[in-house]
N, C-alpha and C. Protein backbone atom coordinates (compact mmCIF):
# COMPACT_ATOMS: atom_id res chain seq x y z
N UNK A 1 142.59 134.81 -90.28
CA UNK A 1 141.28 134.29 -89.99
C UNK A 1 140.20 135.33 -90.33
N UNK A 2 140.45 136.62 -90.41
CA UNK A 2 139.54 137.76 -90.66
C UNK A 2 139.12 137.48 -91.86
N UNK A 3 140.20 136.81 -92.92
CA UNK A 3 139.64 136.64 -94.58
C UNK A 3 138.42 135.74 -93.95
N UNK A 4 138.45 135.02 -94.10
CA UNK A 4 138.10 133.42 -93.97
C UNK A 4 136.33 134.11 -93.58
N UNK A 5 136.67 134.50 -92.29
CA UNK A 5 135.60 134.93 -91.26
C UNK A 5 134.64 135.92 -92.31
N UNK A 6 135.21 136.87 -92.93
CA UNK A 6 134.99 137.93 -93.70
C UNK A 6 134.31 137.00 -95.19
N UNK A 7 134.74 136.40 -95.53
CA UNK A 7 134.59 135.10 -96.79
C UNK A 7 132.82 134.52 -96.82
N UNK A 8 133.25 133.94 -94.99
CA UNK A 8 131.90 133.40 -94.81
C UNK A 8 130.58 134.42 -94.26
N UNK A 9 130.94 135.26 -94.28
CA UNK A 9 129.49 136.35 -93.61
C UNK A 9 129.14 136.79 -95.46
N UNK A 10 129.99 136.89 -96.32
CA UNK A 10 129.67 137.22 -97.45
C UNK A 10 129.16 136.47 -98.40
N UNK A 11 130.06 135.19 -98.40
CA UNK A 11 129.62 134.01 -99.19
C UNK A 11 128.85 133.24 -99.24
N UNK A 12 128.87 132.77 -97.51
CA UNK A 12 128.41 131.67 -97.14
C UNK A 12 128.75 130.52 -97.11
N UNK A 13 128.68 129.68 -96.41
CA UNK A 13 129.57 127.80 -96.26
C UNK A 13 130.04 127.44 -97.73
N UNK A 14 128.62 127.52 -98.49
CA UNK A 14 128.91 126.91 -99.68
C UNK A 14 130.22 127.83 -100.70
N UNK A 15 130.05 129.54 -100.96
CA UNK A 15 131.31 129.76 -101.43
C UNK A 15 132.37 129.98 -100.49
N UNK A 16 132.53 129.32 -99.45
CA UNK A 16 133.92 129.26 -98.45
C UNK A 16 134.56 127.82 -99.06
N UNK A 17 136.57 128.05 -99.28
CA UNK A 17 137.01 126.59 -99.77
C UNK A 17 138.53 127.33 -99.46
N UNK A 18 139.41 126.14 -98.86
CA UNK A 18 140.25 126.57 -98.78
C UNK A 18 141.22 127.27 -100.37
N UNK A 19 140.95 127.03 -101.36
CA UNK A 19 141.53 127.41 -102.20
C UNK A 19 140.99 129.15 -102.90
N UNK A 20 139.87 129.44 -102.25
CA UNK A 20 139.37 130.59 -102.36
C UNK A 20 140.08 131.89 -101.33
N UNK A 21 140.36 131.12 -99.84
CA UNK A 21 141.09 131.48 -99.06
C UNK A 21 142.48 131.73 -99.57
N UNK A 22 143.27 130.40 -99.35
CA UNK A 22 144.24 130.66 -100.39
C UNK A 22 144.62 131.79 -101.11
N UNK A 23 143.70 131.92 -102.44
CA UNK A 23 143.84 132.78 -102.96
C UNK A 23 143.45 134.63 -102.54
N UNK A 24 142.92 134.52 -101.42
CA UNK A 24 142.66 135.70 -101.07
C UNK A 24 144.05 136.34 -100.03
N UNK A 25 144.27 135.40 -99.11
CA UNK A 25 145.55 135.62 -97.71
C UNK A 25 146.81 135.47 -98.52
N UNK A 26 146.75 134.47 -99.08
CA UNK A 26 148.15 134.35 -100.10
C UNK A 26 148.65 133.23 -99.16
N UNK A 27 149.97 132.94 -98.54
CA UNK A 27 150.83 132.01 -97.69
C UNK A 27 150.32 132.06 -96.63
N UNK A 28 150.07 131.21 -95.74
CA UNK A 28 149.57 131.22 -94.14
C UNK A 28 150.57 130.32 -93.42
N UNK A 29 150.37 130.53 -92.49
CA UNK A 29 151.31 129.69 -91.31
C UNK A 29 150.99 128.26 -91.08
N UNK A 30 149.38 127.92 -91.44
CA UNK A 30 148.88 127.01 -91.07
C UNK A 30 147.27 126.63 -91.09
N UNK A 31 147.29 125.91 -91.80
CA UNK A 31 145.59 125.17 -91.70
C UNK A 31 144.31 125.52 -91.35
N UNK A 32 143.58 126.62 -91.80
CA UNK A 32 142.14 126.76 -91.10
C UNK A 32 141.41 125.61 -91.21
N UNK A 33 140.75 125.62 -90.00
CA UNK A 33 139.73 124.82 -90.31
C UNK A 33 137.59 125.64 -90.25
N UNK A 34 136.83 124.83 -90.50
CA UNK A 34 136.21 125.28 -89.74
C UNK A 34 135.69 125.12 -88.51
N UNK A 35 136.26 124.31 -87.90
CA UNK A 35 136.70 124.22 -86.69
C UNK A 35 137.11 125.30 -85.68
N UNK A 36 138.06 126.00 -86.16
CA UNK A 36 139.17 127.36 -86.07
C UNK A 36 137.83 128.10 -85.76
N UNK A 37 137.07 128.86 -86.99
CA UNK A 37 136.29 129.18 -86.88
C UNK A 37 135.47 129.45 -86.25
N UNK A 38 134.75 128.12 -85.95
CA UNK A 38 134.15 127.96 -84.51
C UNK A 38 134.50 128.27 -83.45
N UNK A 39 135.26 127.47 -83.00
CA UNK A 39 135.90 127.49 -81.98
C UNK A 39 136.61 128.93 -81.00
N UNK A 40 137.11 129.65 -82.17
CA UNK A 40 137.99 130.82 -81.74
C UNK A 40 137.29 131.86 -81.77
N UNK A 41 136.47 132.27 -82.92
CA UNK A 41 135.67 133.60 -83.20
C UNK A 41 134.34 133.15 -83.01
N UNK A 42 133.33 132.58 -83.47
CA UNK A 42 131.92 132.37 -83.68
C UNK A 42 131.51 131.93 -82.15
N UNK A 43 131.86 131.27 -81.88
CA UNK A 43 131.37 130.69 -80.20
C UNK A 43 131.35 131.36 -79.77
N UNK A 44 132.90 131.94 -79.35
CA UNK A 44 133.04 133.33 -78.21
C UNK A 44 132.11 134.77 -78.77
N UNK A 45 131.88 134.64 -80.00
CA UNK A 45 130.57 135.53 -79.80
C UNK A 45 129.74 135.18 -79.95
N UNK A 46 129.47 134.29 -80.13
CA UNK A 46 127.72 133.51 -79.39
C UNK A 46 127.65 133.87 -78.10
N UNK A 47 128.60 133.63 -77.24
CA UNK A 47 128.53 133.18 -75.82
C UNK A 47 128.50 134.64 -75.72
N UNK A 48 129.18 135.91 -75.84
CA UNK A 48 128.73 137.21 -75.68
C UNK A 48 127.79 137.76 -75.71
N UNK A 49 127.31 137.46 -76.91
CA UNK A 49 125.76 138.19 -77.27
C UNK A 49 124.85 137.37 -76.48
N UNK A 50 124.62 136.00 -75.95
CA UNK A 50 123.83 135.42 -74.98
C UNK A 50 124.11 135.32 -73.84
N UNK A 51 125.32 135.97 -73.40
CA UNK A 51 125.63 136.54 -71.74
C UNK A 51 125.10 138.14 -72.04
N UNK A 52 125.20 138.82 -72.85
CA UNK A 52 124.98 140.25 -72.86
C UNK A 52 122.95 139.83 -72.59
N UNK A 53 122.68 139.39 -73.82
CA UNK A 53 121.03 139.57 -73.58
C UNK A 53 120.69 138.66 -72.30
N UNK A 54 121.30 137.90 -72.24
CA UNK A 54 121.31 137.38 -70.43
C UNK A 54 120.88 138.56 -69.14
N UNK A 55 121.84 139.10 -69.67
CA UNK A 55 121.58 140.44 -68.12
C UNK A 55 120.60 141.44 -68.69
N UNK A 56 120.05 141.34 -70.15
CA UNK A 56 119.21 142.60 -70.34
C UNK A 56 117.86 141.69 -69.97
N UNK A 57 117.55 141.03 -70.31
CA UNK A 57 115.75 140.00 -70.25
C UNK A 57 115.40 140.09 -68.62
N UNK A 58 116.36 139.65 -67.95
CA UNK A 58 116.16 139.20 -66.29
C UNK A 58 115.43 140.62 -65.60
N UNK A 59 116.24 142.10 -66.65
CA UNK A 59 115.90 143.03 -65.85
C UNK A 59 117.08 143.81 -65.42
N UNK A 60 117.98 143.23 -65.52
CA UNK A 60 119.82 143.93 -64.54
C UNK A 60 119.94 145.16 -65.27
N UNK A 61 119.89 145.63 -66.50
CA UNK A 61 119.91 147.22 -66.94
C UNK A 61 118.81 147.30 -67.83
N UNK A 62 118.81 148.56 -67.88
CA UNK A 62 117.38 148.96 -68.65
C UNK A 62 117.85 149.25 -70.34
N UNK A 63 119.21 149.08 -70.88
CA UNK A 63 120.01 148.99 -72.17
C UNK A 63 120.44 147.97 -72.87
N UNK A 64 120.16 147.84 -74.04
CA UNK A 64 120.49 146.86 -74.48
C UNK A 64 122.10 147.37 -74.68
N UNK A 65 122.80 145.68 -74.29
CA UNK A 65 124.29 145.79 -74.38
C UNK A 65 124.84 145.95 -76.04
N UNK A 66 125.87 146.80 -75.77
CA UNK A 66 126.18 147.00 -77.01
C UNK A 66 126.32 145.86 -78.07
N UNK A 67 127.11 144.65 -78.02
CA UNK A 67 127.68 143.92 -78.94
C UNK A 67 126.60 142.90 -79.48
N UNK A 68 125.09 143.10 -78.51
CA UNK A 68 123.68 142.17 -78.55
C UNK A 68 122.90 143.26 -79.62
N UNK A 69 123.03 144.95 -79.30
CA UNK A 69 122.38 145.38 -79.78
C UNK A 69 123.05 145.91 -81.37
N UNK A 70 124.16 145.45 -81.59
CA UNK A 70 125.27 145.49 -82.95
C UNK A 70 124.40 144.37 -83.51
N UNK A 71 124.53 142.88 -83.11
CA UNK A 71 124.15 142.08 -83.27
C UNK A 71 122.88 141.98 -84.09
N UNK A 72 121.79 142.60 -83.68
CA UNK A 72 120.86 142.49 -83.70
C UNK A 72 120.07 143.12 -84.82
N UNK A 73 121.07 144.70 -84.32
CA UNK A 73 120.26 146.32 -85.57
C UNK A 73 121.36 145.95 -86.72
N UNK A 74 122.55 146.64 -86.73
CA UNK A 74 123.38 146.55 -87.53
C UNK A 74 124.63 144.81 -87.78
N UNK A 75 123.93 143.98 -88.22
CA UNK A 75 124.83 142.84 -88.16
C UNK A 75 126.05 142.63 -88.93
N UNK A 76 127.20 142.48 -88.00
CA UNK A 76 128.71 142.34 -88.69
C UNK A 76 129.03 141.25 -89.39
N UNK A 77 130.30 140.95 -89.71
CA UNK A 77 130.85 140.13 -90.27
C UNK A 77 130.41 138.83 -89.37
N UNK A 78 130.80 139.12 -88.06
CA UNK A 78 131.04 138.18 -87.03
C UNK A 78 129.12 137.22 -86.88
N UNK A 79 128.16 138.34 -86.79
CA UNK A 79 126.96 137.83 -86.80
C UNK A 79 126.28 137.32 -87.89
N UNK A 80 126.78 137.95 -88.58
CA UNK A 80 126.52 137.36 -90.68
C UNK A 80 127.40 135.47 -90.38
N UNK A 81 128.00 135.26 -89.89
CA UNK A 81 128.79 134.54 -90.27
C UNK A 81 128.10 133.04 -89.09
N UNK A 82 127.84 133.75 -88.30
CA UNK A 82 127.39 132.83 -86.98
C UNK A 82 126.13 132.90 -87.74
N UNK A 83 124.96 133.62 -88.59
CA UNK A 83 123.67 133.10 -88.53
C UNK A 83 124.04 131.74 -89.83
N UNK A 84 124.95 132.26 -90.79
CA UNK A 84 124.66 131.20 -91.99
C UNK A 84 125.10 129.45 -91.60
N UNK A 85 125.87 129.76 -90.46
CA UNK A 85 126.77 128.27 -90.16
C UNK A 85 125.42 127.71 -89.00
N UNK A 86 125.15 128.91 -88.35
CA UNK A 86 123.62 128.00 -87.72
C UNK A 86 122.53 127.60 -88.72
N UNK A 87 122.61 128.49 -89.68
CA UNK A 87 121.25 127.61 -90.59
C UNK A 87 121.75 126.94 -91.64
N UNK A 88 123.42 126.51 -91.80
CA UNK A 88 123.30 125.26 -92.85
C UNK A 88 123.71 123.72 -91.73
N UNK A 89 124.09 124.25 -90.58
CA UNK A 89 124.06 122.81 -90.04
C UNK A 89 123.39 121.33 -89.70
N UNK A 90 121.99 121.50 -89.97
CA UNK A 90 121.43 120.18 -90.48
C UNK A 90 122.02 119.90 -91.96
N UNK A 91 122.92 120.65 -92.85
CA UNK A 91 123.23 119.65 -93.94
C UNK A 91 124.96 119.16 -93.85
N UNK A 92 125.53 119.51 -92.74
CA UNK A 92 126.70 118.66 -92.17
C UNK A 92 126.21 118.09 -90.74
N UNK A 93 126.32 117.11 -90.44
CA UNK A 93 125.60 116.10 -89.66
C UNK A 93 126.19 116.22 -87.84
N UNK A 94 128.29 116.37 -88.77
CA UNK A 94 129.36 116.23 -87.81
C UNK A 94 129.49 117.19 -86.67
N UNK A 95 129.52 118.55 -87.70
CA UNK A 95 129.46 119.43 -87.17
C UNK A 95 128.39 120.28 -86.67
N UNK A 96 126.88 120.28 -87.60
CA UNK A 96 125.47 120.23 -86.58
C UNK A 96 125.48 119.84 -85.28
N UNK A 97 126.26 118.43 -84.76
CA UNK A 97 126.07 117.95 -83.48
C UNK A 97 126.81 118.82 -82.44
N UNK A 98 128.18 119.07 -83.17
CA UNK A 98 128.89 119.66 -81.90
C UNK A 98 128.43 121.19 -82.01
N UNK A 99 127.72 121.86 -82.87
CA UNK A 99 127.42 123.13 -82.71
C UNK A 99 125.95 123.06 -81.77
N UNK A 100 125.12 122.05 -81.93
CA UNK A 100 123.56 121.69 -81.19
C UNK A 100 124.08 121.60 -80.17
N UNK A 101 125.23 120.53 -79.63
CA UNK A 101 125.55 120.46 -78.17
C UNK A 101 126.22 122.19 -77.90
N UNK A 102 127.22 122.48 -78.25
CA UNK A 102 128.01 123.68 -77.50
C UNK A 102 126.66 124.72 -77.50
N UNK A 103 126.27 125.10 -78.30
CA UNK A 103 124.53 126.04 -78.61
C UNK A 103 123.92 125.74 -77.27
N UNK A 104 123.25 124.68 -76.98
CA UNK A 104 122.29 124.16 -75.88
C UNK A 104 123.97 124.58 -74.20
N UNK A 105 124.44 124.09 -74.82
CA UNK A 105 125.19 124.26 -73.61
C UNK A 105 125.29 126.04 -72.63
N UNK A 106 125.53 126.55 -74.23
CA UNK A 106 125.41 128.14 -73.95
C UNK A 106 124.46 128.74 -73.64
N UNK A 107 122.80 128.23 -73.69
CA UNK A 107 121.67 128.65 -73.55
C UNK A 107 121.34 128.34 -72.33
N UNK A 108 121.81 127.26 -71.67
CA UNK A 108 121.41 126.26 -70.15
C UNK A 108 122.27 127.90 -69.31
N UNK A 109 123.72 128.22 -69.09
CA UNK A 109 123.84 129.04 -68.77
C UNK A 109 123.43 129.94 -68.24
């Protein structure tokens, strides 16, 4: 999943395909989706970096948390990859919705 993940902070949606993958991992066990994606890596650091700046805004420490302030100054694979799938999702409809709902869900929090 690191290719894949690594694929899309570089490429972007549009050069991500499973046959690019493919050719990069070689044999896999089984099926990415971008789903996978979501679901496993990108969310759970959404939900980090907006529980981390959670406790810095209110006031609870006077530091920005590390993985908000990675996020933010120096952006990784992981944040490269979460901004491009948030700004092409108005042009997949399916997956815009369930990223707008889980997004809003994580922000109500």
């Amino acid at each position: 999943m690191s290719t894949s993940l690594e694929m899309l902070a570089v490429d972007g949606v549009d050069g991500l395909s499973m046959q690019k993958i493919s050719s990069a991992t070689g044999p896999c066990n089984g099926p990415l989706s971008g789903r996978d994606l979501w679901g496993l890596t990108l969310r759970p650091y959404l939900e980090l970096v907006l529980d981390e700046l959670g406790t810095y805004y209110p006031g609870e420490t006077t530091e920005l948390p590390l993985t908000a302030l990675s996020a933010l100054s120096e952006p990784g694979r992981e944040a490269k990859a979460l901004i491009e799938v948030l700004a092409v999702t108005r042009r997949f409809p399916f997956a815009g919705e369930t990223i707008r709902q889980e997004l809003a869900a994580a922000l109500e929090r």
